[in-house]
Protein backbone atom coordinates (compact mmCIF):
# COMPACT_ATOMS: atom_id res chain seq x y z
CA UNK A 1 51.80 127.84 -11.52
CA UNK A 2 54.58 129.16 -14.25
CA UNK A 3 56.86 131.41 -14.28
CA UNK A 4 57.94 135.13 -13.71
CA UNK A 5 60.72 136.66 -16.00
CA UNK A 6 61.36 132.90 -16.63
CA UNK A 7 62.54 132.67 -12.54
CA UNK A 8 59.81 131.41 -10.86
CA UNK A 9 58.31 127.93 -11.02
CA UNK A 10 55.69 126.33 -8.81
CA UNK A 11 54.98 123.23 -8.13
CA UNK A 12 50.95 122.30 -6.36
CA UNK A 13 51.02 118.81 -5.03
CA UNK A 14 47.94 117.13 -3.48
CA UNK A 15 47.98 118.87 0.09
CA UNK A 16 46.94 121.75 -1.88
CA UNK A 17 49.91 124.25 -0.92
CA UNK A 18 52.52 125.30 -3.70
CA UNK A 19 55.88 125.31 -3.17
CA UNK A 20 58.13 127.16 -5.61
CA UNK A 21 61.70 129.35 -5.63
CA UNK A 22 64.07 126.08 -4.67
CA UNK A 23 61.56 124.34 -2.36
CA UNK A 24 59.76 120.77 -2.82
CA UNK A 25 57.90 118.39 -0.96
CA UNK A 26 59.81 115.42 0.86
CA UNK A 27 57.74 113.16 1.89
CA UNK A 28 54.60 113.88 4.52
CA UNK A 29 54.19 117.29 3.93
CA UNK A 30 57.51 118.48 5.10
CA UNK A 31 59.31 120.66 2.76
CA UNK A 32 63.73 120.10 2.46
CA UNK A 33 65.33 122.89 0.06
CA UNK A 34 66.63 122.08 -3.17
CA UNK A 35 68.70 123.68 -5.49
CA UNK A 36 66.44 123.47 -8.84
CA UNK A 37 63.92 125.35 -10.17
CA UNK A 38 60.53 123.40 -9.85
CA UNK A 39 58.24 122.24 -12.82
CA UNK A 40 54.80 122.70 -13.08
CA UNK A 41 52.92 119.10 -12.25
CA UNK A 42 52.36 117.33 -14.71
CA UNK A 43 48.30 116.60 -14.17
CA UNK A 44 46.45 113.97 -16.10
CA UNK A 45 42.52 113.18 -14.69
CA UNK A 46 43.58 115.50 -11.02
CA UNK A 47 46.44 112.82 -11.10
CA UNK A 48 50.23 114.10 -10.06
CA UNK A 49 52.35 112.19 -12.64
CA UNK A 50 55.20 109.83 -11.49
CA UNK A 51 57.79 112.32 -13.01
CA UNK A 52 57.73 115.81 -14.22
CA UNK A 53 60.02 117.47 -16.84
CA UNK A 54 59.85 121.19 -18.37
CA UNK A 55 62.39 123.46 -19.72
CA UNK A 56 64.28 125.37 -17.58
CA UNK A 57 65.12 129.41 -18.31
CA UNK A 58 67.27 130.72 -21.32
CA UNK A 59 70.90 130.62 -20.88
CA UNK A 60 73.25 132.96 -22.02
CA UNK A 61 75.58 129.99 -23.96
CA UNK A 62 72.34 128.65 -25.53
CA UNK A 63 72.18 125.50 -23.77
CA UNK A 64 68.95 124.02 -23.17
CA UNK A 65 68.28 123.17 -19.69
CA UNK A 66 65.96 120.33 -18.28
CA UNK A 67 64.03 120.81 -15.00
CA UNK A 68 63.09 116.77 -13.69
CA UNK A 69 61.54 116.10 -10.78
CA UNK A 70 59.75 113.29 -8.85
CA UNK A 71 56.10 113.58 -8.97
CA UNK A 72 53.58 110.66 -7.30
CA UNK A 73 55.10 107.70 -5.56
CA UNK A 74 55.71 105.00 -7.73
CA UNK A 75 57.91 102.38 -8.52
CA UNK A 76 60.72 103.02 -11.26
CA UNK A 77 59.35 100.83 -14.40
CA UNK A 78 56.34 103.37 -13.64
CA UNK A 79 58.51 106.43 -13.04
CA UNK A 80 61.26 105.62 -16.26
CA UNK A 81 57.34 105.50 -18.23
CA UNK A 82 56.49 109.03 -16.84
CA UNK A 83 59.71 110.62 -17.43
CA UNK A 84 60.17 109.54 -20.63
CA UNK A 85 56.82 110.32 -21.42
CA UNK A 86 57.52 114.00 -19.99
CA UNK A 87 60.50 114.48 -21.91
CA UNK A 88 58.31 113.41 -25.26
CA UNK A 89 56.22 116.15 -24.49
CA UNK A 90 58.63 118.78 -24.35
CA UNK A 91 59.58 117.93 -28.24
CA UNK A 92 63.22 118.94 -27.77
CA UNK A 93 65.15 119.57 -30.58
CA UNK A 94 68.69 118.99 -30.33
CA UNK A 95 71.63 121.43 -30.16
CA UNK A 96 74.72 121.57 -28.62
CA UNK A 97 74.05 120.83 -25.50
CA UNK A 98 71.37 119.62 -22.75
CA UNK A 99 71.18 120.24 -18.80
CA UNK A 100 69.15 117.98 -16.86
CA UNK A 101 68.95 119.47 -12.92
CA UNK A 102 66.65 117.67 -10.52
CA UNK A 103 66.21 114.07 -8.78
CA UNK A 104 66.56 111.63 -10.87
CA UNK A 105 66.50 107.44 -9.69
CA UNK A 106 69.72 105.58 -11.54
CA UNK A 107 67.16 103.72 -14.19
CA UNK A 108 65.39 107.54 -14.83
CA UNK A 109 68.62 109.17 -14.94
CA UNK A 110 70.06 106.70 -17.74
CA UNK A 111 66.57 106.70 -19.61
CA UNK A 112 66.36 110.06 -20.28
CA UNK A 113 70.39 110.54 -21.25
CA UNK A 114 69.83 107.81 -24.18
CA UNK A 115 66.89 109.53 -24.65
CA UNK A 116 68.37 112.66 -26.02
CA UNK A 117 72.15 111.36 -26.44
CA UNK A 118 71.46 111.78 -29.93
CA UNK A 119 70.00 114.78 -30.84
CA UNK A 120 72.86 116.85 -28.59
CA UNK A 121 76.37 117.11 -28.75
CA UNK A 122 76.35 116.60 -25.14
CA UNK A 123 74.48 115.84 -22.43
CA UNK A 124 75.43 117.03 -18.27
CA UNK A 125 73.70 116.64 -15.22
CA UNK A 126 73.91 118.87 -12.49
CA UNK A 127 75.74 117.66 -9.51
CA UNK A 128 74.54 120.02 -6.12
CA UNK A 129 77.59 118.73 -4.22
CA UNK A 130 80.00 120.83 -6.81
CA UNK A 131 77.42 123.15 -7.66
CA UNK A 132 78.30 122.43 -11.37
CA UNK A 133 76.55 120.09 -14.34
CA UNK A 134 78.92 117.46 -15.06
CA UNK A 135 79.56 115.93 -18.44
CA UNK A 136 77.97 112.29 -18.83
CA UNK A 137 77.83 112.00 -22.72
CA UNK A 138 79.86 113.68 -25.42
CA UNK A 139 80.06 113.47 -29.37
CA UNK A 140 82.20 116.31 -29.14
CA UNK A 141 86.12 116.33 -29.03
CA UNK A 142 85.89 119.86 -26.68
CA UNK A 143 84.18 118.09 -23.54
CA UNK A 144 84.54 115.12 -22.41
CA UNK A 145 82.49 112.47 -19.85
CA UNK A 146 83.51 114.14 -16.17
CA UNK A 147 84.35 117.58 -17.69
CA UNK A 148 82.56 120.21 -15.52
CA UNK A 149 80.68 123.49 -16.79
CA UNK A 150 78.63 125.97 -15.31
């Protein structure tokens, strides 16, 4: 697990194989790609959390970037918990902008946007469709809800 020039992030779920570089686990040990980076697992007592959430690499603009991602099956009061929980943990400081990229559920999704609505001028999520992070929260009269960035 961690990372390589800030690149590479692996991710070892209970079958005991890692998967890292855009890969994850979906579901009886068959692997789908995705298009995120993958945290570490979160482990508490050899226990895969409900939800993981670490920073992702530096960005040229500044902005911080979130990497989320589903952890052990569980139901979403459980999962909201864990990701908020994560996000805690990363003791984020606010700036001009935050990036969350990875599956979220609706309920995690809107958790951890009020979450940090307040210490950012914005807040995007990344949308794999467009390939682009898509304004969901703005204080800011330069972006607006929908806008698109890179």
């Amino acid at each position: 697990m961690g990372s390589l020039d800030g690149e590479l992030y692996c991710r070892t779920y209970s079958s005991g194989f890692p998967l890292h570089a855009g890969a994850r686990e979906s579901g009886l040990g068959q692997l789908r790609l995705h298009n995120a980076k993958i945290c570490p697992a979160l482990m508490a007592d050899e226990q895969i959390s409900a939800y993981s959430a670490c920073l992702g690499p530096a960005r040229p603009d500044g902005l911080t970037t979130v990497l989320v991602d589903f952890g052990a099956p569980a139901s979403n009061d459980k999962v909201v918990q864990a990701a908020l929980a994560a996000l805690r943990d990363l003791r984020l400081g606010g700036g001009r902008g935050v990036l969350f990229n990875g599956p979220a559920s609706l309920p995690v999704a809107m958790a951890l946007a009020h979450a940090v609505a307040h210490l950012y001028e914005f807040v995007a999520c990344y949308d794999p469709k467009i390939s682009r992070y898509v304004v969901a929260i703005s204080h800011t009269p330069d972006l607006r809800p929908g806008d698109l960035l890179q």
